[in-house]
PDB file of N, CA and C in Angstrom:
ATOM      1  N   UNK A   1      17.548  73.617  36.588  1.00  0.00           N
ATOM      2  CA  UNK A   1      18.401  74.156  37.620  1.00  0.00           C
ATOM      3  C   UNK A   1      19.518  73.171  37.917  1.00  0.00           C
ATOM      4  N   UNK A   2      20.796  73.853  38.254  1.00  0.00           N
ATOM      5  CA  UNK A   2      21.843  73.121  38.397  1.00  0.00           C
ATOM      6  C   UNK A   2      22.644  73.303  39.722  1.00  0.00           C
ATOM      7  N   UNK A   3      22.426  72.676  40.698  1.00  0.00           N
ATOM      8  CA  UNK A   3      23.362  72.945  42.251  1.00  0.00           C
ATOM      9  C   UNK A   3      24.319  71.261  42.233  1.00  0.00           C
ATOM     10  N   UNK A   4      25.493  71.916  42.559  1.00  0.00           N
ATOM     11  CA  UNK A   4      26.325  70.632  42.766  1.00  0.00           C
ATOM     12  C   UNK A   4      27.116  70.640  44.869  1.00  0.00           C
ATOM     13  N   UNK A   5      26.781  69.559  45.414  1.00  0.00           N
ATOM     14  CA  UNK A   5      26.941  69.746  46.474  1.00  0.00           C
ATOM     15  C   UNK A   5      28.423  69.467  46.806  1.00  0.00           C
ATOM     16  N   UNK A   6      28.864  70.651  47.793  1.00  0.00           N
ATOM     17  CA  UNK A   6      30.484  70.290  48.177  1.00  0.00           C
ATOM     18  C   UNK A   6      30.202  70.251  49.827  1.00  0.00           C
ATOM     19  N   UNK A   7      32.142  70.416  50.270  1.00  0.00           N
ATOM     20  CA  UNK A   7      32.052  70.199  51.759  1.00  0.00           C
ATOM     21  C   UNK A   7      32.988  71.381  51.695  1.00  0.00           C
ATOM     22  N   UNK A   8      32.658  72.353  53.224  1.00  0.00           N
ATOM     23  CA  UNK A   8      33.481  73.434  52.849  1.00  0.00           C
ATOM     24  C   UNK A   8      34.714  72.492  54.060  1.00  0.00           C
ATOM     25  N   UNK A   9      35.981  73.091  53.329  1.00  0.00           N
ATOM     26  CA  UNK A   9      37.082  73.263  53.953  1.00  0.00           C
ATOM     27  C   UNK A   9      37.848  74.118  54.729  1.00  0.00           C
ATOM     28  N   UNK A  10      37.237  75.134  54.388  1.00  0.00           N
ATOM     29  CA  UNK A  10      38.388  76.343  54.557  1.00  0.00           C
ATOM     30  C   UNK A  10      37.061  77.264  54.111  1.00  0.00           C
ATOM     31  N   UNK A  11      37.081  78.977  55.016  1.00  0.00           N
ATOM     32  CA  UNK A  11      36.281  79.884  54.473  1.00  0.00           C
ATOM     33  C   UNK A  11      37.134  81.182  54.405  1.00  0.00           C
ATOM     34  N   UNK A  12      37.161  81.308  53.403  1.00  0.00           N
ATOM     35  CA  UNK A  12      38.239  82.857  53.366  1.00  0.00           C
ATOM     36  C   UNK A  12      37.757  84.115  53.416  1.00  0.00           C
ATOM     37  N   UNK A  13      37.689  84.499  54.435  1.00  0.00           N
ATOM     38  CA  UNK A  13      36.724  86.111  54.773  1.00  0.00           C
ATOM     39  C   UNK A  13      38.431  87.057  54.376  1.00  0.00           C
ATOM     40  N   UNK A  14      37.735  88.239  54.172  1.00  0.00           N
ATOM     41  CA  UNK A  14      38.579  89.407  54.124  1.00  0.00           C
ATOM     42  C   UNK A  14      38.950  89.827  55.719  1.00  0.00           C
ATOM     43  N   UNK A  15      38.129  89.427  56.294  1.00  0.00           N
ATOM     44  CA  UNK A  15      37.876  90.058  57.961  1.00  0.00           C
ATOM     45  C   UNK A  15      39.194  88.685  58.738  1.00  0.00           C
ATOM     46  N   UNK A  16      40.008  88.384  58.056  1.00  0.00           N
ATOM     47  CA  UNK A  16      41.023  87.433  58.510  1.00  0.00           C
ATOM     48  C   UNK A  16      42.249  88.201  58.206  1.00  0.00           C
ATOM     49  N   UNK A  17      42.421  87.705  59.858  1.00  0.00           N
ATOM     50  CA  UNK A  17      44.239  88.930  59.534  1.00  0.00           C
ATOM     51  C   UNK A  17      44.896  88.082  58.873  1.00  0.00           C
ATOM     52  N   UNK A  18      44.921  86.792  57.723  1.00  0.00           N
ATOM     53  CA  UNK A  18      46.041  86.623  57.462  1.00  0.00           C
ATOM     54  C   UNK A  18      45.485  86.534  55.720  1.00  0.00           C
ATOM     55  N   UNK A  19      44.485  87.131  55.402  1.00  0.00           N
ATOM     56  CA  UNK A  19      43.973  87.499  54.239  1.00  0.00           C
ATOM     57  C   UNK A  19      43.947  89.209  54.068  1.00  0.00           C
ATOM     58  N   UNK A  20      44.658  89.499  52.944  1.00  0.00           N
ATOM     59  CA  UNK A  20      44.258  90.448  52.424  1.00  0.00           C
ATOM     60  C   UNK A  20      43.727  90.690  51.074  1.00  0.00           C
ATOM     61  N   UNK A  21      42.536  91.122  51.303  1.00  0.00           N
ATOM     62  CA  UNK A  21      41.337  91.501  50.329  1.00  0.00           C
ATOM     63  C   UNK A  21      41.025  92.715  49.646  1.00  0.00           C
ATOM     64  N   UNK A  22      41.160  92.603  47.917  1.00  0.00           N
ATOM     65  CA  UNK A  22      40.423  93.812  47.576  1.00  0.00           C
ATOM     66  C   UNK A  22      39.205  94.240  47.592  1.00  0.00           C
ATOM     67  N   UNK A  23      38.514  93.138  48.038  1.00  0.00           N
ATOM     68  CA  UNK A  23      37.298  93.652  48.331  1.00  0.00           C
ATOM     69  C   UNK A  23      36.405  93.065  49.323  1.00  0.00           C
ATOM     70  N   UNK A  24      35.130  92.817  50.068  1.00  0.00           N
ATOM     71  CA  UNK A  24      34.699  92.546  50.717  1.00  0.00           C
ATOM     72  C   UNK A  24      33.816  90.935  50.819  1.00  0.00           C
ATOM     73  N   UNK A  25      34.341  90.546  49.557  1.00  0.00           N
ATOM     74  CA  UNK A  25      33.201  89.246  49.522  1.00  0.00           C
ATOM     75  C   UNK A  25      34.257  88.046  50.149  1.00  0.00           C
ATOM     76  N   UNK A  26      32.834  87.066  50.974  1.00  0.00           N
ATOM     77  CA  UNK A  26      34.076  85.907  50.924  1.00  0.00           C
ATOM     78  C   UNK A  26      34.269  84.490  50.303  1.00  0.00           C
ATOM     79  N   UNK A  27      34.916  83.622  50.331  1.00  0.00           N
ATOM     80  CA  UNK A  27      34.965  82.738  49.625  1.00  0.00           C
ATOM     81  C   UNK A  27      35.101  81.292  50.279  1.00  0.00           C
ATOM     82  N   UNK A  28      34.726  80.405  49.953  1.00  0.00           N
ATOM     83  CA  UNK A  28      34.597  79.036  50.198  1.00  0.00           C
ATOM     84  C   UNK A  28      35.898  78.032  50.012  1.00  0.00           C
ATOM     85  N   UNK A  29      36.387  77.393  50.447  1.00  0.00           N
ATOM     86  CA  UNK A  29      37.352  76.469  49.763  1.00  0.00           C
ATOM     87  C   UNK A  29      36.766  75.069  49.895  1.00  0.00           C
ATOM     88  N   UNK A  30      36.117  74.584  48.693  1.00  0.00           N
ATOM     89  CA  UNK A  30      35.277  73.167  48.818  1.00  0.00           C
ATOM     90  C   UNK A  30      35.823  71.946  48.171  1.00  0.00           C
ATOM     91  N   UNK A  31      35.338  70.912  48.886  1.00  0.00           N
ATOM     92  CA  UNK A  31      35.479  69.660  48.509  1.00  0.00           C
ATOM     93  C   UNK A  31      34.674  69.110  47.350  1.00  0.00           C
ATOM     94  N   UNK A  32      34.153  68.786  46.415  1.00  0.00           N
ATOM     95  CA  UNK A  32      33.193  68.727  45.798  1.00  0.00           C
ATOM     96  C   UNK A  32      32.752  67.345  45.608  1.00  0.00           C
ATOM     97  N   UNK A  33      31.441  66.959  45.390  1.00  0.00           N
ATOM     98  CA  UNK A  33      31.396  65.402  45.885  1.00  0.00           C
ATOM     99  C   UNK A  33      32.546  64.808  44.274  1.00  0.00           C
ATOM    100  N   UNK A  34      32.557  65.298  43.249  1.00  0.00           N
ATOM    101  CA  UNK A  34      33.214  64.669  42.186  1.00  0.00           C
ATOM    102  C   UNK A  34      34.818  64.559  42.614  1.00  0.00           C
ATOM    103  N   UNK A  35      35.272  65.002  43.646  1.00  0.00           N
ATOM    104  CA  UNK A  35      36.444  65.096  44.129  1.00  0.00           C
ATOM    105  C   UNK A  35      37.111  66.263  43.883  1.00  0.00           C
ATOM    106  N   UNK A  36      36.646  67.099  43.223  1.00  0.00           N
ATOM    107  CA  UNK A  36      37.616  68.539  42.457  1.00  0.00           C
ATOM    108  C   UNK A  36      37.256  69.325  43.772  1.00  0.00           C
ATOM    109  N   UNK A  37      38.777  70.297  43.919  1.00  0.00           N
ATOM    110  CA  UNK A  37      38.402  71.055  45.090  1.00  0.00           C
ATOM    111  C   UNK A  37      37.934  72.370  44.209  1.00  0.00           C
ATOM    112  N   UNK A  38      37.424  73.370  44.560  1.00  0.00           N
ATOM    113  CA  UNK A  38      36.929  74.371  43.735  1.00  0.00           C
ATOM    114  C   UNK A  38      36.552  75.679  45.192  1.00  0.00           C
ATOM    115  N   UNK A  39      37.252  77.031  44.839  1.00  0.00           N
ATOM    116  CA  UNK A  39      36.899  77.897  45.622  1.00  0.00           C
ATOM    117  C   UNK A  39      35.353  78.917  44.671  1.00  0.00           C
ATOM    118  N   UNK A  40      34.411  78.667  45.567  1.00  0.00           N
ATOM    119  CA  UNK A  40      33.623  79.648  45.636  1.00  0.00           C
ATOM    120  C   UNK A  40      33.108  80.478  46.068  1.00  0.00           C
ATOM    121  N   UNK A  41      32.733  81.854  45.453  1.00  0.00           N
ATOM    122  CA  UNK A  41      31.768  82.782  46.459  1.00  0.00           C
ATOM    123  C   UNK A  41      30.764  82.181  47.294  1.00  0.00           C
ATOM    124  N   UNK A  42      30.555  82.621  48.539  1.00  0.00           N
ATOM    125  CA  UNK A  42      29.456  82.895  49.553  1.00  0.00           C
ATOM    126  C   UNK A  42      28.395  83.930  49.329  1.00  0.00           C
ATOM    127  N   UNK A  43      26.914  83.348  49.104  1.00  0.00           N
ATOM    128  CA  UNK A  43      25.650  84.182  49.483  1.00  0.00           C
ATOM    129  C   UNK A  43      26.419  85.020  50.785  1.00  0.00           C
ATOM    130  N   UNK A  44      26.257  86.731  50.736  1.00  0.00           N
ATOM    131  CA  UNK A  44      26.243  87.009  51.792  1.00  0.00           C
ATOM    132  C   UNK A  44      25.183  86.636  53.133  1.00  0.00           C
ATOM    133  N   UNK A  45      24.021  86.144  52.293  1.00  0.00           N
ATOM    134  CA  UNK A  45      22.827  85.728  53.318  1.00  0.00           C
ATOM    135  C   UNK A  45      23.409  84.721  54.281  1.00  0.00           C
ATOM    136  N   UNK A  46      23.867  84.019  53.458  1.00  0.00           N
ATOM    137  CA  UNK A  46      24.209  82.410  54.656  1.00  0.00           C
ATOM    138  C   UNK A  46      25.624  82.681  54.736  1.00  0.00           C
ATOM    139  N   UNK A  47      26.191  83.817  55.046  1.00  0.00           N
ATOM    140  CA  UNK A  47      27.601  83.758  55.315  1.00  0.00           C
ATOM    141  C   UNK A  47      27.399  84.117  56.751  1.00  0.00           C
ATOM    142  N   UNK A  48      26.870  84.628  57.917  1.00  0.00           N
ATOM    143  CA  UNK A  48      27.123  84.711  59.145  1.00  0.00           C
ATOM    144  C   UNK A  48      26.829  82.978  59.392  1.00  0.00           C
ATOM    145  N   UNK A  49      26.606  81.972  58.912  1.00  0.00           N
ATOM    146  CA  UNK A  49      26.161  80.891  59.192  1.00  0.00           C
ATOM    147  C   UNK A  49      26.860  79.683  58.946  1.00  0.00           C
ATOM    148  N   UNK A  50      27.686  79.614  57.785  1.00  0.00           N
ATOM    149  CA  UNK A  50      28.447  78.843  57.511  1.00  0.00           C
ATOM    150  C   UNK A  50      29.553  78.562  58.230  1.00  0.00           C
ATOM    151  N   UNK A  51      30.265  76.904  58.474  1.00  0.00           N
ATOM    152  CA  UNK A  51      30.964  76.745  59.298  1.00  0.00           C
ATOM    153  C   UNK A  51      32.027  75.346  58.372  1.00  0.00           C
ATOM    154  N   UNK A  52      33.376  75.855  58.713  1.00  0.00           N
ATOM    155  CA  UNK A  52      34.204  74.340  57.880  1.00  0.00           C
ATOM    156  C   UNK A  52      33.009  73.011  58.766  1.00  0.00           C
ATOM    157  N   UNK A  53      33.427  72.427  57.323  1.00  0.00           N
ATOM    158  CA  UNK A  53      32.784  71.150  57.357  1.00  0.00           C
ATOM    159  C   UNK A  53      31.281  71.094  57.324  1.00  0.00           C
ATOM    160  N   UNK A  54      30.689  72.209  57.077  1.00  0.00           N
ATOM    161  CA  UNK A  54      29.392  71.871  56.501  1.00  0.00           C
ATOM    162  C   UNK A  54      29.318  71.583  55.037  1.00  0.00           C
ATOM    163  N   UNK A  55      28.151  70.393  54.701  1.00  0.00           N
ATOM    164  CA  UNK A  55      28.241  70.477  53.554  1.00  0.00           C
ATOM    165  C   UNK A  55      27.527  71.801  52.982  1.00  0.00           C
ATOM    166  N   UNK A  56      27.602  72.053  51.389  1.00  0.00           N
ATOM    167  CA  UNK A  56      26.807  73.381  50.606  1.00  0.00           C
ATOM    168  C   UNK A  56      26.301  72.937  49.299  1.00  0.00           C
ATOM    169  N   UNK A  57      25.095  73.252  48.769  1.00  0.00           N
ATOM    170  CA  UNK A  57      25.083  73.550  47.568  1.00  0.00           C
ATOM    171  C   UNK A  57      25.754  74.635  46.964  1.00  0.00           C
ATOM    172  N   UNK A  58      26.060  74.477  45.787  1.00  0.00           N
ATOM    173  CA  UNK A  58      26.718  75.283  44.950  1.00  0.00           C
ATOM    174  C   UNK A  58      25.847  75.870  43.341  1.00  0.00           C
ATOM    175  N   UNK A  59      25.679  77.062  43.414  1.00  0.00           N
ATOM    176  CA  UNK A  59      24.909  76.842  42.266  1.00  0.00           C
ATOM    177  C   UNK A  59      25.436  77.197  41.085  1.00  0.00           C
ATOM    178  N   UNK A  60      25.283  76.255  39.951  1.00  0.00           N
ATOM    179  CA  UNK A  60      26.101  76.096  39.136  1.00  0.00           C
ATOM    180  C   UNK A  60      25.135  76.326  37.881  1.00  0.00           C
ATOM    181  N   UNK A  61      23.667  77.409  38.104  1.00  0.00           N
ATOM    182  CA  UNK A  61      23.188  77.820  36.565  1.00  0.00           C
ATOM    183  C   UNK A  61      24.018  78.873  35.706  1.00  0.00           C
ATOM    184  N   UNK A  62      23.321  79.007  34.736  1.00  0.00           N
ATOM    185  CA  UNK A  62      24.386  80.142  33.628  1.00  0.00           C
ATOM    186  C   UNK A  62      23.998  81.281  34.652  1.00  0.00           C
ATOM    187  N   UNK A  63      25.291  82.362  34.040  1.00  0.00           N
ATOM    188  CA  UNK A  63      24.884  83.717  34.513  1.00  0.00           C
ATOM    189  C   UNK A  63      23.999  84.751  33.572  1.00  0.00           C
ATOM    190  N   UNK A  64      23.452  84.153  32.721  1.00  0.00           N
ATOM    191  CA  UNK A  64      22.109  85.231  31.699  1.00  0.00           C
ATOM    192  C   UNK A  64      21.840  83.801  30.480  1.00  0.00           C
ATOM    193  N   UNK A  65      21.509  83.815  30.012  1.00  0.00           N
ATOM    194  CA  UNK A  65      20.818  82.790  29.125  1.00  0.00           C
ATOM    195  C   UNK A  65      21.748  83.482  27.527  1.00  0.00           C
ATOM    196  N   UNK A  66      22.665  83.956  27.315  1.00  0.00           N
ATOM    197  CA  UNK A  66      23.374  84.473  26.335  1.00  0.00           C
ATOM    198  C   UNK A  66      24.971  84.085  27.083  1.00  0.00           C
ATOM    199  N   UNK A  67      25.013  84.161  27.979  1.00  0.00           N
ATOM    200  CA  UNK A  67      26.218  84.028  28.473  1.00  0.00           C
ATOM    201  C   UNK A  67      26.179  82.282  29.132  1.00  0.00           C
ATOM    202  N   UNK A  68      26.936  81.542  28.817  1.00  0.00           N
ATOM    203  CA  UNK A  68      26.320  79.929  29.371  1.00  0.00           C
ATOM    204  C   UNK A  68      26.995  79.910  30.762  1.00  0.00           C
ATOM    205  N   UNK A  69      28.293  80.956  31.290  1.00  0.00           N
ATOM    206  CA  UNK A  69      29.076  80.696  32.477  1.00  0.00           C
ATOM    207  C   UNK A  69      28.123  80.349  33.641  1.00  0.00           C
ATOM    208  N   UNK A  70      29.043  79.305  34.173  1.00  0.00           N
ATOM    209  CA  UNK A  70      27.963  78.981  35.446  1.00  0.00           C
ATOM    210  C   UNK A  70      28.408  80.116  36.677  1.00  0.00           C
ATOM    211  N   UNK A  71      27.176  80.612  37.273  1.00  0.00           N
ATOM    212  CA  UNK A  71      27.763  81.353  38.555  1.00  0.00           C
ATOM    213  C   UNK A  71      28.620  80.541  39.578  1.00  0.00           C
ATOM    214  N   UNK A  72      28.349  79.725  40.264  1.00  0.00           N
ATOM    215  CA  UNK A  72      29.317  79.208  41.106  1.00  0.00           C
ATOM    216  C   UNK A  72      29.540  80.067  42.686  1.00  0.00           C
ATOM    217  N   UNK A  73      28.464  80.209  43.049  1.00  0.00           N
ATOM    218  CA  UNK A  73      27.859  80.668  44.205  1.00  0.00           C
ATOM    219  C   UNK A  73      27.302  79.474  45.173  1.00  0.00           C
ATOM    220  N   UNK A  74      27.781  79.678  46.324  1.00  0.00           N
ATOM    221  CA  UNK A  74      27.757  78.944  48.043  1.00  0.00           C
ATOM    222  C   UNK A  74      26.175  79.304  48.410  1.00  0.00           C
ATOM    223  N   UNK A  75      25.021  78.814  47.605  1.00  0.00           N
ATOM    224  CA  UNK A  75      23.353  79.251  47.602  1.00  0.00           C
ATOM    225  C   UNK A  75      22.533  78.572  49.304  1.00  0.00           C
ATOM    226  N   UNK A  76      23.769  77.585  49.460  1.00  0.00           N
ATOM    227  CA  UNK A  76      22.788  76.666  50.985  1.00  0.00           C
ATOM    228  C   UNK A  76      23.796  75.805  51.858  1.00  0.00           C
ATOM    229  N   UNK A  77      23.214  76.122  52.831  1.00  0.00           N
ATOM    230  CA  UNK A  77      23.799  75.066  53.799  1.00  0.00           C
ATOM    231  C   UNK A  77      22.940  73.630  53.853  1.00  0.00           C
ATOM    232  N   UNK A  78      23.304  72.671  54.262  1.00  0.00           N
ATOM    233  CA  UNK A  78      22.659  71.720  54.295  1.00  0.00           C
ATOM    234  C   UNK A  78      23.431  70.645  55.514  1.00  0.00           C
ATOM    235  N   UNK A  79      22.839  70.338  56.090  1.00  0.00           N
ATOM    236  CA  UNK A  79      23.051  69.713  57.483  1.00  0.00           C
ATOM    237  C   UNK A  79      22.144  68.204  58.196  1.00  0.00           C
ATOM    238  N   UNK A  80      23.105  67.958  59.041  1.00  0.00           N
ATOM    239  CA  UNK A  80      22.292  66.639  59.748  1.00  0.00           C
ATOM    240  C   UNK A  80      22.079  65.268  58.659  1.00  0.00           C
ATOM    241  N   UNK A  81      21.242  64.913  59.045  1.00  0.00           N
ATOM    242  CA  UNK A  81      20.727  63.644  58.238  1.00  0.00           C
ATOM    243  C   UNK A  81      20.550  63.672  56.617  1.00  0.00           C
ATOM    244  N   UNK A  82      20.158  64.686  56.463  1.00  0.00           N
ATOM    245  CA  UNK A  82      19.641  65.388  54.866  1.00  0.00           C
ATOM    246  C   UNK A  82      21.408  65.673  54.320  1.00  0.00           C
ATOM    247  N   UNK A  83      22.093  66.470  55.268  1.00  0.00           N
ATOM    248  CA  UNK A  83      23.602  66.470  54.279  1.00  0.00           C
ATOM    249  C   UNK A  83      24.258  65.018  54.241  1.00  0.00           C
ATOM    250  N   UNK A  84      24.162  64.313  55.220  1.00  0.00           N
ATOM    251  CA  UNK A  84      25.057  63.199  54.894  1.00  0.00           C
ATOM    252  C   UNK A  84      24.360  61.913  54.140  1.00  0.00           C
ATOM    253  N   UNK A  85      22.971  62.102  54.217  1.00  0.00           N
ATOM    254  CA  UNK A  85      22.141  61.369  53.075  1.00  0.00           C
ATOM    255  C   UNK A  85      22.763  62.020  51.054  1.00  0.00           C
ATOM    256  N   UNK A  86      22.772  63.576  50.989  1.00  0.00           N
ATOM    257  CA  UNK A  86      23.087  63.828  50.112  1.00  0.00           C
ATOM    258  C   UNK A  86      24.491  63.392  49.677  1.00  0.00           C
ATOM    259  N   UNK A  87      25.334  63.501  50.480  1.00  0.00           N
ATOM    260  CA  UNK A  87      26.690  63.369  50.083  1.00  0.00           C
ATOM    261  C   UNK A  87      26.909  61.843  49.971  1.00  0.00           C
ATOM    262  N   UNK A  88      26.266  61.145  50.475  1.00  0.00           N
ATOM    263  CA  UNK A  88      26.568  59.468  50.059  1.00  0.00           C
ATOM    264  C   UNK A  88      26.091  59.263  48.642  1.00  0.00           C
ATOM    265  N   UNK A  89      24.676  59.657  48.687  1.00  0.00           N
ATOM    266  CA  UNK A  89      24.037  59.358  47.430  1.00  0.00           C
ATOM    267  C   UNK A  89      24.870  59.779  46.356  1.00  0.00           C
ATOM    268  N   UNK A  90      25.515  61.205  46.040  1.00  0.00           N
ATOM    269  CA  UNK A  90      26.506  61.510  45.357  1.00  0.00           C
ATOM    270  C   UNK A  90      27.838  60.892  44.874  1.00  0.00           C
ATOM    271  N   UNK A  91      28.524  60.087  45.983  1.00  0.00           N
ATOM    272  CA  UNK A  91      29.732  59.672  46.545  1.00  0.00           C
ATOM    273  C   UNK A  91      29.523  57.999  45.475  1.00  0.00           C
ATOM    274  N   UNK A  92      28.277  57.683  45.877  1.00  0.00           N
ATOM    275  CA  UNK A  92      27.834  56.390  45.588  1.00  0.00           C
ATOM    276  C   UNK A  92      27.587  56.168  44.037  1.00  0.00           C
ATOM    277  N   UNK A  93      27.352  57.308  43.802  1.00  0.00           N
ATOM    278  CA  UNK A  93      26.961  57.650  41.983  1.00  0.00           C
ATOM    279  C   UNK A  93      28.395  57.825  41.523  1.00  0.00           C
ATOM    280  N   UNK A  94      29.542  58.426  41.831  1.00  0.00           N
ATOM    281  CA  UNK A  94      30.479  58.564  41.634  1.00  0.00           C
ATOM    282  C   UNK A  94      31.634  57.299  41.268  1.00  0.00           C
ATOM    283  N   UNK A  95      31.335  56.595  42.817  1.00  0.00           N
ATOM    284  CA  UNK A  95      31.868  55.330  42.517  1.00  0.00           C
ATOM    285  C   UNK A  95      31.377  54.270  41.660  1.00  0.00           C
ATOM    286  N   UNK A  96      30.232  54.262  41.524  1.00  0.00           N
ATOM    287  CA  UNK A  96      29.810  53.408  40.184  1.00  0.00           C
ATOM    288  C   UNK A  96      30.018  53.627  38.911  1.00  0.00           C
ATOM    289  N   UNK A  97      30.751  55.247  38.822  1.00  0.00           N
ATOM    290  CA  UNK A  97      30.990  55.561  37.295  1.00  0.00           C
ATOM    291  C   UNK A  97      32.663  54.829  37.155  1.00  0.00           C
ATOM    292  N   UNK A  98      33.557  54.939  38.020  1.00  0.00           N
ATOM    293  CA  UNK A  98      34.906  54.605  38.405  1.00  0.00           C
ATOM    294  C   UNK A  98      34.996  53.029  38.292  1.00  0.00           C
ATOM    295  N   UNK A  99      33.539  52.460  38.732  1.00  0.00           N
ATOM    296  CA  UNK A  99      33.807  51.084  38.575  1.00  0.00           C
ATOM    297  C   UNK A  99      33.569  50.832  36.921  1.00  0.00           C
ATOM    298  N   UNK A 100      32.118  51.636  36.302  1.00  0.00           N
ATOM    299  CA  UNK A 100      32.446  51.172  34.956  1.00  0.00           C
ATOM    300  C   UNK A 100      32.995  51.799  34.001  1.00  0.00           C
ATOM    301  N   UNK A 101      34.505  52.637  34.532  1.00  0.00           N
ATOM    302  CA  UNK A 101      35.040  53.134  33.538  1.00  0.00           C
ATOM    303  C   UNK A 101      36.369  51.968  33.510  1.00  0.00           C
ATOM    304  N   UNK A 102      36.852  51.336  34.641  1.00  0.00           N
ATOM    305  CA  UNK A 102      37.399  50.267  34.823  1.00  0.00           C
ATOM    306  C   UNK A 102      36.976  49.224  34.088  1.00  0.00           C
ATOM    307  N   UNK A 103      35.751  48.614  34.386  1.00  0.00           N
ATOM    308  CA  UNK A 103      35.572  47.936  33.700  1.00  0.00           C
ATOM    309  C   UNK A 103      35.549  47.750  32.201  1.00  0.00           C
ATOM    310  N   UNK A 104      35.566  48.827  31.611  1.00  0.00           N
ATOM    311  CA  UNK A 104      35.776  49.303  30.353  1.00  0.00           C
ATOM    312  C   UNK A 104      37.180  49.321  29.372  1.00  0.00           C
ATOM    313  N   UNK A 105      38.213  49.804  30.255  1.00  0.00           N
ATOM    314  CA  UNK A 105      39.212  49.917  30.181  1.00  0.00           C
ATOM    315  C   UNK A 105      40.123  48.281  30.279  1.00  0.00           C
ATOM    316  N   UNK A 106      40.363  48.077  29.331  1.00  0.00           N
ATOM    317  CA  UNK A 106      41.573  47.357  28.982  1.00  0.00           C
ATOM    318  C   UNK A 106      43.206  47.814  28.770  1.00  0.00           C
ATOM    319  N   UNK A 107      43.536  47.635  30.126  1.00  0.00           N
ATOM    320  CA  UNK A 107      45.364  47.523  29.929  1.00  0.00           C
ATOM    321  C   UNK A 107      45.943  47.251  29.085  1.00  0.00           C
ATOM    322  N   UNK A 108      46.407  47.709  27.829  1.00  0.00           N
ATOM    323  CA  UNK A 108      47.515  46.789  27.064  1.00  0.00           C
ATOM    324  C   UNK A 108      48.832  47.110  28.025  1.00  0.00           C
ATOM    325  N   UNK A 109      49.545  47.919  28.233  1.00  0.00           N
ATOM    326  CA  UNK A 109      50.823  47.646  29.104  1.00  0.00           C
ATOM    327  C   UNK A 109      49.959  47.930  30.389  1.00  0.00           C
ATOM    328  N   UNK A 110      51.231  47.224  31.719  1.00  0.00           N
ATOM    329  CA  UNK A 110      50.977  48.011  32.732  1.00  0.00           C
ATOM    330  C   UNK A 110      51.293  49.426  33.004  1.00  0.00           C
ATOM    331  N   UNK A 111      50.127  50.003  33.905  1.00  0.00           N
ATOM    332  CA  UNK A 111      50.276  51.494  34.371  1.00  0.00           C
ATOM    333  C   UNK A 111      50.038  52.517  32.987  1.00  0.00           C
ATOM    334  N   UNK A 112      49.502  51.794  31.901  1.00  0.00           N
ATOM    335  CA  UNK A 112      49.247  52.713  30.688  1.00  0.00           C
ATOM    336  C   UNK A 112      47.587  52.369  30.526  1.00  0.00           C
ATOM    337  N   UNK A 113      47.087  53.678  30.440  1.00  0.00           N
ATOM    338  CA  UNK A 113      46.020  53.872  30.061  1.00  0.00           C
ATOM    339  C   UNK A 113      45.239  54.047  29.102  1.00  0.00           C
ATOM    340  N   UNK A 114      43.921  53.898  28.349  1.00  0.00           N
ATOM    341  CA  UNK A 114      44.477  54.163  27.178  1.00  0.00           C
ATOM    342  C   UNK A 114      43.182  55.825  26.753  1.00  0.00           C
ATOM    343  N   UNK A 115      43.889  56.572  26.197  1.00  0.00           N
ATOM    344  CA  UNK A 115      43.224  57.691  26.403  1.00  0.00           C
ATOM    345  C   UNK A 115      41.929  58.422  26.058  1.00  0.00           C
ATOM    346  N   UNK A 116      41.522  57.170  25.420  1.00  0.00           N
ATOM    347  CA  UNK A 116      39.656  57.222  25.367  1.00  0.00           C
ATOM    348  C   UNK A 116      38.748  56.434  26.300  1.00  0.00           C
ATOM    349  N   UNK A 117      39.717  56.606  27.321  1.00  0.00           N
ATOM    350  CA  UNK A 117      39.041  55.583  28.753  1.00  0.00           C
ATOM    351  C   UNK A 117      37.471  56.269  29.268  1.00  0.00           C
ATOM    352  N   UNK A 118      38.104  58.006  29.327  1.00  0.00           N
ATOM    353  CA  UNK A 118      37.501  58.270  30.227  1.00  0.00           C
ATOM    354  C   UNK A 118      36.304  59.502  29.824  1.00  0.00           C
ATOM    355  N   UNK A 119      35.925  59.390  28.688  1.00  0.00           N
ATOM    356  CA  UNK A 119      34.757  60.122  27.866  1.00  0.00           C
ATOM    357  C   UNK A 119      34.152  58.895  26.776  1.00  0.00           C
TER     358      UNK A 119
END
């Protein structure tokens, strides 16, 4: 199983007069702990519940085992001590990859990178 945790920013309901919607679902505008912002659908379950600035899991399994696309569905809220424990731990894994991709990386000019830095 694959959930990646974001922070919502922004929630885009259809039921907003300054959205117009073809259809009824709504959507997330998230922070993601990797830094990418990414809009996703909302579980209608936990949509009377969700609020900017909670953090969410996101679930990111395939959609059929023939098809590999990840759904990318708003599956949980997560709050209090438990969200901001998650989001450090994340944050913290993140920055240690940044430190040893740096460290890795040798400048030959300044401000040039070199383009097998970062895989």
């Amino acid at each position: 199983m694959k959930y990646h945790p974001g922070k919502v920013l922004s929630i885009l309901s259809p039921k907003d007069k300054n959205i117009v919607a073809a259809d009824l679902s709504t959507q997330a505008l998230l922070e993601m702990w990797d830094e990418n912002i990414l809009t996703a659908k909302v579980a209608t379950k936990i949509l009377p519940k969700l609020k900017v600035g909670d953090y969410v899991l996101v679930d990111y399994n395939p959609t059929s085992e023939r098809l590999r696309v990840p759904k990318v569905i708003v599956t949980k809220i997560v709050r209090g001590d438990l969200a901001k424990g998650m989001w450090k731990t994340y944050k913290s894994f993140l920055n240690r990859k940044k430190k040893q991709v740096k460290q890795r990386v040798k400048v030959t000019e300044p401000g040039v990178v070199p383009a097998r830095s970062y895989g």
